[in-house]
N, C-alpha and C. Protein backbone atom coordinates (compact mmCIF):
# COMPACT_ATOMS: atom_id res chain seq x y z
N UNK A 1 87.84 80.07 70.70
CA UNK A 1 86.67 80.78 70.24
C UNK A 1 87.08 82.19 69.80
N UNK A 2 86.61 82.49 68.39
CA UNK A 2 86.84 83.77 68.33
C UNK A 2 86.15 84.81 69.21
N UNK A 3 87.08 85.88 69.32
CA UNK A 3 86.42 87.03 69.95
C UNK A 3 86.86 88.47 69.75
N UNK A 4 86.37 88.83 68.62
CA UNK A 4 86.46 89.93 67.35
C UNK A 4 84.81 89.32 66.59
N UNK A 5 85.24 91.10 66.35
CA UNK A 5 84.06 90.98 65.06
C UNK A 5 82.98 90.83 65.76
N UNK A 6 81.84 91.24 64.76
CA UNK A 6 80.50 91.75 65.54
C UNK A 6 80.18 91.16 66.79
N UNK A 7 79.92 92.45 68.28
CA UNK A 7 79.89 91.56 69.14
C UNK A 7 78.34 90.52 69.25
N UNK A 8 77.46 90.97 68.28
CA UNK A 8 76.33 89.97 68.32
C UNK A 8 76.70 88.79 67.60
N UNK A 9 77.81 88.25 66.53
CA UNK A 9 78.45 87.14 66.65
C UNK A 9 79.19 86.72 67.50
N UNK A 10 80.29 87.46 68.52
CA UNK A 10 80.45 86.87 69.48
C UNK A 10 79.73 85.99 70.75
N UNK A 11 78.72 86.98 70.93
CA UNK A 11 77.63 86.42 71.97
C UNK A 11 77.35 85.16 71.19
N UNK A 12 76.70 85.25 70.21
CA UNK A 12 76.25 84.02 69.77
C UNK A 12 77.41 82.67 69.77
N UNK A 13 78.33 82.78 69.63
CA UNK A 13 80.01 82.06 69.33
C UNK A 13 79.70 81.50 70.83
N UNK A 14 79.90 82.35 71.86
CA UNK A 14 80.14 81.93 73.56
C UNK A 14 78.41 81.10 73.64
N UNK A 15 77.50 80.81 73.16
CA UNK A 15 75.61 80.44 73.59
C UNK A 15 76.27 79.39 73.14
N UNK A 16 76.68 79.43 72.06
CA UNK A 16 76.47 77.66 71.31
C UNK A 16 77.58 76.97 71.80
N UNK A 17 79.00 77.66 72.26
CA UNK A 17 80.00 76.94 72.92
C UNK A 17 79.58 76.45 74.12
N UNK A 18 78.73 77.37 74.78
CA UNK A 18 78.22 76.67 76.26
C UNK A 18 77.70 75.65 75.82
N UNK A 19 77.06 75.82 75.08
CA UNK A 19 75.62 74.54 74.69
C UNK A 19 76.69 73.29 74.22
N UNK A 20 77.39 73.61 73.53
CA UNK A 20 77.87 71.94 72.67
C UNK A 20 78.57 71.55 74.30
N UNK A 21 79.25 72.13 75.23
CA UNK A 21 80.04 71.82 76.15
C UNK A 21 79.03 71.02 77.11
N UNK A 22 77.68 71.15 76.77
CA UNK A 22 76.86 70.42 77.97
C UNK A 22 76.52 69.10 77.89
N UNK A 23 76.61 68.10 78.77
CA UNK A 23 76.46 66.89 78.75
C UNK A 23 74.87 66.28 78.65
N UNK A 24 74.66 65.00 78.50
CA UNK A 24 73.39 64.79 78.50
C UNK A 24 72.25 64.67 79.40
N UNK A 25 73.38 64.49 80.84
CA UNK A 25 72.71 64.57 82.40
C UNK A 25 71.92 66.18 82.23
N UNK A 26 72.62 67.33 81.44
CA UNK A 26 72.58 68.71 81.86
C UNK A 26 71.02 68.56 80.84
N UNK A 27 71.10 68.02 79.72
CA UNK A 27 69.84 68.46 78.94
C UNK A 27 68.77 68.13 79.42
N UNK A 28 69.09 66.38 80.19
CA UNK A 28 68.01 65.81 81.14
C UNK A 28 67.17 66.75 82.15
N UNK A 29 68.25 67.14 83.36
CA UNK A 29 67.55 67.65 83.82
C UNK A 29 67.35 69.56 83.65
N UNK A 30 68.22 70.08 82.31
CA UNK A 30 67.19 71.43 81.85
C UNK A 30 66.01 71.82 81.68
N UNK A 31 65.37 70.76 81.18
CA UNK A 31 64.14 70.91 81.23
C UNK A 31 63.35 70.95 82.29
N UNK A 32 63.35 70.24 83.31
CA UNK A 32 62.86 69.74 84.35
C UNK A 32 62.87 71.25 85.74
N UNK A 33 63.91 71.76 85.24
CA UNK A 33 64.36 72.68 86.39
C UNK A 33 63.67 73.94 85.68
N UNK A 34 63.92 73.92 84.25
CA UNK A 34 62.58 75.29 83.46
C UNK A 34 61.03 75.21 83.74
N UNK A 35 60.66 73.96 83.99
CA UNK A 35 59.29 73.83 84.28
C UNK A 35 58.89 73.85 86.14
N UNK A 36 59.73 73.61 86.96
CA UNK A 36 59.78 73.97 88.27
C UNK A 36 60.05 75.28 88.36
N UNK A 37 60.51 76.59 87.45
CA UNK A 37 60.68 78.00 87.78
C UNK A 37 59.24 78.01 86.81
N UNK A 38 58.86 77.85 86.19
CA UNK A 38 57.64 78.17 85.55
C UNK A 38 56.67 77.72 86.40
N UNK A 39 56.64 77.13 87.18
CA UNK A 39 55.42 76.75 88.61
C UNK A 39 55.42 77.11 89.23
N UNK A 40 56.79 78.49 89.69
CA UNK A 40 56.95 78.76 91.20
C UNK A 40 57.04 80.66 90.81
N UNK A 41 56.18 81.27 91.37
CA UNK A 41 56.50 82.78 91.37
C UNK A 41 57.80 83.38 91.88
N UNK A 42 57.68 82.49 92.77
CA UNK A 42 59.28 83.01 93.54
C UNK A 42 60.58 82.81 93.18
N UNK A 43 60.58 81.05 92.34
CA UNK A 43 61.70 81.40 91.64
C UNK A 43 61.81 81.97 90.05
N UNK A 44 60.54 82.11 89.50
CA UNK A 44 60.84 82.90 88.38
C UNK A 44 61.33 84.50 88.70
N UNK A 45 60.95 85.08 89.75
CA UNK A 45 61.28 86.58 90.35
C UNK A 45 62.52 86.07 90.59
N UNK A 46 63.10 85.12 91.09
CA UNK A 46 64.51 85.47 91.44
C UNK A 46 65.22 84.94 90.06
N UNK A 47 64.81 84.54 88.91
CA UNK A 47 65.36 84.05 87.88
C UNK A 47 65.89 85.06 87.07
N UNK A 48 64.91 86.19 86.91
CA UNK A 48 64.36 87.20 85.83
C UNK A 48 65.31 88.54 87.25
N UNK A 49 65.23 88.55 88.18
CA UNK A 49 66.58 89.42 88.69
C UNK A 49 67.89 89.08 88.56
N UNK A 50 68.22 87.53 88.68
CA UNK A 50 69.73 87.07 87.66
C UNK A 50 69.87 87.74 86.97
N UNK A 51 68.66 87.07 85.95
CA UNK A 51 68.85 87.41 84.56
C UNK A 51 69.97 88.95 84.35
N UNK A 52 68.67 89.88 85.06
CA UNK A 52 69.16 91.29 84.78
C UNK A 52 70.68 91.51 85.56
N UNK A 53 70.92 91.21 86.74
CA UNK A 53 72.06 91.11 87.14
C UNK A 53 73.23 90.63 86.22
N UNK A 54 73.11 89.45 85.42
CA UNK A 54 73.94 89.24 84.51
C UNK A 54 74.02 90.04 83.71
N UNK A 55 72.88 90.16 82.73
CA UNK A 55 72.90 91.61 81.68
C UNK A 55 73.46 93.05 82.04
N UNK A 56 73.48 93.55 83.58
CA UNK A 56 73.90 94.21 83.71
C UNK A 56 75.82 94.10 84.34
N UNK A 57 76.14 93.30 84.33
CA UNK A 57 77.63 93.01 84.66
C UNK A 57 78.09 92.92 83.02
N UNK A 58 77.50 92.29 81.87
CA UNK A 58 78.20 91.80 80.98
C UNK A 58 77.94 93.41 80.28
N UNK A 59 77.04 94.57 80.40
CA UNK A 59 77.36 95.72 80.17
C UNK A 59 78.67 96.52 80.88
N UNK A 60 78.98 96.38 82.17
CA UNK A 60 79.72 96.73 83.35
C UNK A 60 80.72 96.11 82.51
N UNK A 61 80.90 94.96 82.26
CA UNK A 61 81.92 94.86 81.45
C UNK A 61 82.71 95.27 79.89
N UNK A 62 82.04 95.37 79.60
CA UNK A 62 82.19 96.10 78.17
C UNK A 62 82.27 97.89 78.70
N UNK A 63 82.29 98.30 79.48
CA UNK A 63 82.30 99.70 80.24
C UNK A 63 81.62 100.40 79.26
N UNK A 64 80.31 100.08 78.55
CA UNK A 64 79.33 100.91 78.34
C UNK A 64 77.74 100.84 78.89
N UNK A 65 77.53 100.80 80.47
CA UNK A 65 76.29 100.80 81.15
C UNK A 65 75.43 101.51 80.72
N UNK A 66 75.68 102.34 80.08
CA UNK A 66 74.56 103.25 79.80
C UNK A 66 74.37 103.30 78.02
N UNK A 67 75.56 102.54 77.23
CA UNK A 67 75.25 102.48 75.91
C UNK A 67 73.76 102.18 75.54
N UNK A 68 72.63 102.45 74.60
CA UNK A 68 72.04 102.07 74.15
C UNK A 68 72.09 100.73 73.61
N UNK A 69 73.13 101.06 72.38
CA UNK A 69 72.73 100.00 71.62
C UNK A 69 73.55 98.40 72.12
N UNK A 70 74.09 98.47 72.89
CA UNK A 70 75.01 97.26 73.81
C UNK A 70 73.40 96.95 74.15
N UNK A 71 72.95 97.91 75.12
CA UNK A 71 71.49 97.41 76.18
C UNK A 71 70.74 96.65 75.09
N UNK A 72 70.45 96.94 74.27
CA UNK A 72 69.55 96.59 72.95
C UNK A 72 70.10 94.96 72.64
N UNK A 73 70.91 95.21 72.40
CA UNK A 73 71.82 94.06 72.06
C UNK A 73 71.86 92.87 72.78
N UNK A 74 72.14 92.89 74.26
CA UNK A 74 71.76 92.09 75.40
C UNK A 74 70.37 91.78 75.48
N UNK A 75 69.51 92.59 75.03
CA UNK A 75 68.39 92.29 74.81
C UNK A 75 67.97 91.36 74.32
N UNK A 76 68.41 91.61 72.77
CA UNK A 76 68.10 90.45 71.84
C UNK A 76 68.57 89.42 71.80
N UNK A 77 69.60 89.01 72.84
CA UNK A 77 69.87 87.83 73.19
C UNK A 77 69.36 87.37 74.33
N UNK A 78 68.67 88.03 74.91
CA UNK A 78 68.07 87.42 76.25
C UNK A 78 66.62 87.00 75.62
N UNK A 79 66.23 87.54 74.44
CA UNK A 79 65.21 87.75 73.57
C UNK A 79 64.98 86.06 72.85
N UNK A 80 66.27 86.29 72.64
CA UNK A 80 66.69 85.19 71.33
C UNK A 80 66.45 83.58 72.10
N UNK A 81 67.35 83.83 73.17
CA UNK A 81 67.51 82.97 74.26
C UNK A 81 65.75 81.76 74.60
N UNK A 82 64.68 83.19 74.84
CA UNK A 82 64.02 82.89 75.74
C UNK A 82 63.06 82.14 74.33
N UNK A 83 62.79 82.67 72.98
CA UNK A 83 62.21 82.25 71.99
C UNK A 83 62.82 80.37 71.71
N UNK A 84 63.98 80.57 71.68
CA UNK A 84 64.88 79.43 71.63
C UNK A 84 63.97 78.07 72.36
N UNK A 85 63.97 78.64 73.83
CA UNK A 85 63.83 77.83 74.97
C UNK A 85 62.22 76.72 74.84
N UNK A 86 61.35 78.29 74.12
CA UNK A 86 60.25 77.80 74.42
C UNK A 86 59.41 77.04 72.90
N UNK A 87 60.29 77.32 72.39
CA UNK A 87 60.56 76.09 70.92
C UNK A 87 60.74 74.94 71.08
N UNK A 88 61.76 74.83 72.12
CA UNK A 88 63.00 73.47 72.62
C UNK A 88 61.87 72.85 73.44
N UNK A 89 60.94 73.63 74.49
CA UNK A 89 60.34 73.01 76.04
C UNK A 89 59.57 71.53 75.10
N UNK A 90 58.93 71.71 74.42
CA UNK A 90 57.74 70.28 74.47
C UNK A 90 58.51 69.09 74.06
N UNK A 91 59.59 69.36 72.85
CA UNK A 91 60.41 67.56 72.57
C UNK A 91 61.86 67.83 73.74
N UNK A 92 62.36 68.92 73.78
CA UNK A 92 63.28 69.17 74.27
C UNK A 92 64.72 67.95 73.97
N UNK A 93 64.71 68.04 72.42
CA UNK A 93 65.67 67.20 71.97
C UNK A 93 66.96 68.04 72.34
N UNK A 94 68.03 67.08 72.62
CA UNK A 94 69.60 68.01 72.91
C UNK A 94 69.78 68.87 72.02
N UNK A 95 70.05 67.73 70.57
CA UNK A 95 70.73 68.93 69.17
C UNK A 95 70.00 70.16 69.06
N UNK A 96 68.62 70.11 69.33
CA UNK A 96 67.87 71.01 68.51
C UNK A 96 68.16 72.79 69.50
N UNK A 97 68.31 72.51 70.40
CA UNK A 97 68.41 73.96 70.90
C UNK A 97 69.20 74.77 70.44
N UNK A 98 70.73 74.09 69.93
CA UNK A 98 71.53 75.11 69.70
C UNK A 98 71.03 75.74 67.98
N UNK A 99 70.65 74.89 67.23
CA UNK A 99 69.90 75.49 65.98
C UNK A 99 68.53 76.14 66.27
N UNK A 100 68.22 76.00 67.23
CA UNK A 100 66.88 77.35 67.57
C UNK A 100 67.45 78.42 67.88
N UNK A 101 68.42 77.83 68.65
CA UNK A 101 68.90 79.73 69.15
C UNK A 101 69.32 80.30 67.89
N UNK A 102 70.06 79.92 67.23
CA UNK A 102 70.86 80.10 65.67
C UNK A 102 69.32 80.88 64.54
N UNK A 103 68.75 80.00 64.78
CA UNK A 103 67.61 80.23 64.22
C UNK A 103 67.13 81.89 64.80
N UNK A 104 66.76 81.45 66.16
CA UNK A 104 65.79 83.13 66.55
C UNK A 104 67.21 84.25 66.02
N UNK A 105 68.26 83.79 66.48
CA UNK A 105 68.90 85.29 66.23
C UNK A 105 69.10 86.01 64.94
N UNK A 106 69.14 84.75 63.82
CA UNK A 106 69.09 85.27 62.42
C UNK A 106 67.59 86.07 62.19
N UNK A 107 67.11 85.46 62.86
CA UNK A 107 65.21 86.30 62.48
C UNK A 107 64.92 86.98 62.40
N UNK A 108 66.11 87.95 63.88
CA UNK A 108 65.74 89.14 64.57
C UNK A 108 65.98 90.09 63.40
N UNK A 109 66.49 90.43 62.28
CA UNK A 109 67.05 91.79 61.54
C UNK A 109 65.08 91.18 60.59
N UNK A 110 64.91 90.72 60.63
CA UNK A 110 63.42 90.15 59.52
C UNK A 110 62.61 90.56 60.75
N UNK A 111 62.17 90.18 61.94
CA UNK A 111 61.45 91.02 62.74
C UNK A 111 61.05 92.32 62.85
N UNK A 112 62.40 92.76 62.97
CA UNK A 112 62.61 94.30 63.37
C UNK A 112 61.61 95.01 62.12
N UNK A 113 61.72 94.52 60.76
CA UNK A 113 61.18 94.82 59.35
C UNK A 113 59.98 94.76 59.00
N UNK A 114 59.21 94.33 60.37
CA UNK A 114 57.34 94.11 59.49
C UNK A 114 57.40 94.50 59.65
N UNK A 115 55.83 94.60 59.04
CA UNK A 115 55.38 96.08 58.68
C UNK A 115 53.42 95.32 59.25
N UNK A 116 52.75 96.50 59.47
CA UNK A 116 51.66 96.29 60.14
C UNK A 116 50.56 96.04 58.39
């Protein structure tokens, strides 16, 4: 996998490598385990503190914690991620997730651009 060059193509490079690497047991029960944290307060609170725990190590790693535009950046992939997901939840076909995610992240520079 490359790893150069814009790091918002990288991130994206490492989402879809996870994704093609997952088997069909994993897509089976993805879904199943997104809709049991979506029923439960307690584990969406402990989901959404991961979450940030991760986001904040993969800043810790890049040794800019306090960069802006890194934070921003992690953003829009946690952003990208979560748009992805809830595209994918009702057929929750395998192929299609990794072209949603592909999808939300190209969007984001056309987002950022409306206008009211």
């Amino acid at each position: 996998m490359e790893k150069t060059g814009p790091l918002a193509d990288v991130f994206l490079a490492a989402m879809l490598t996870t994704l093609e690497r997952m088997d069909e047991d994993w897509y089976r029960r993805f879904p199943l385990t997104l809709r049991l944290i979506a029923d439960s307060p307690a584990l969406d609170g402990y989901t959404l503190r991961h979450c940030a725990e991760v986001q904040a190590e993969i800043a810790r790693r890049f040794d800019a914690q306090n960069s802006l535009e890194l934070r921003l950046l992690i953003e829009f992939f946690v952003a990208a991620w979560r748009c992805a997901l809830d595209d994918w939840l009702p057929d929750c076909t395998p192929g299609e997730l990794s072209a949603l995610l592909r999808r939300a992240c190209s969007t984001m520079n056309l987002a950022l651009h409306l206008e009211a």
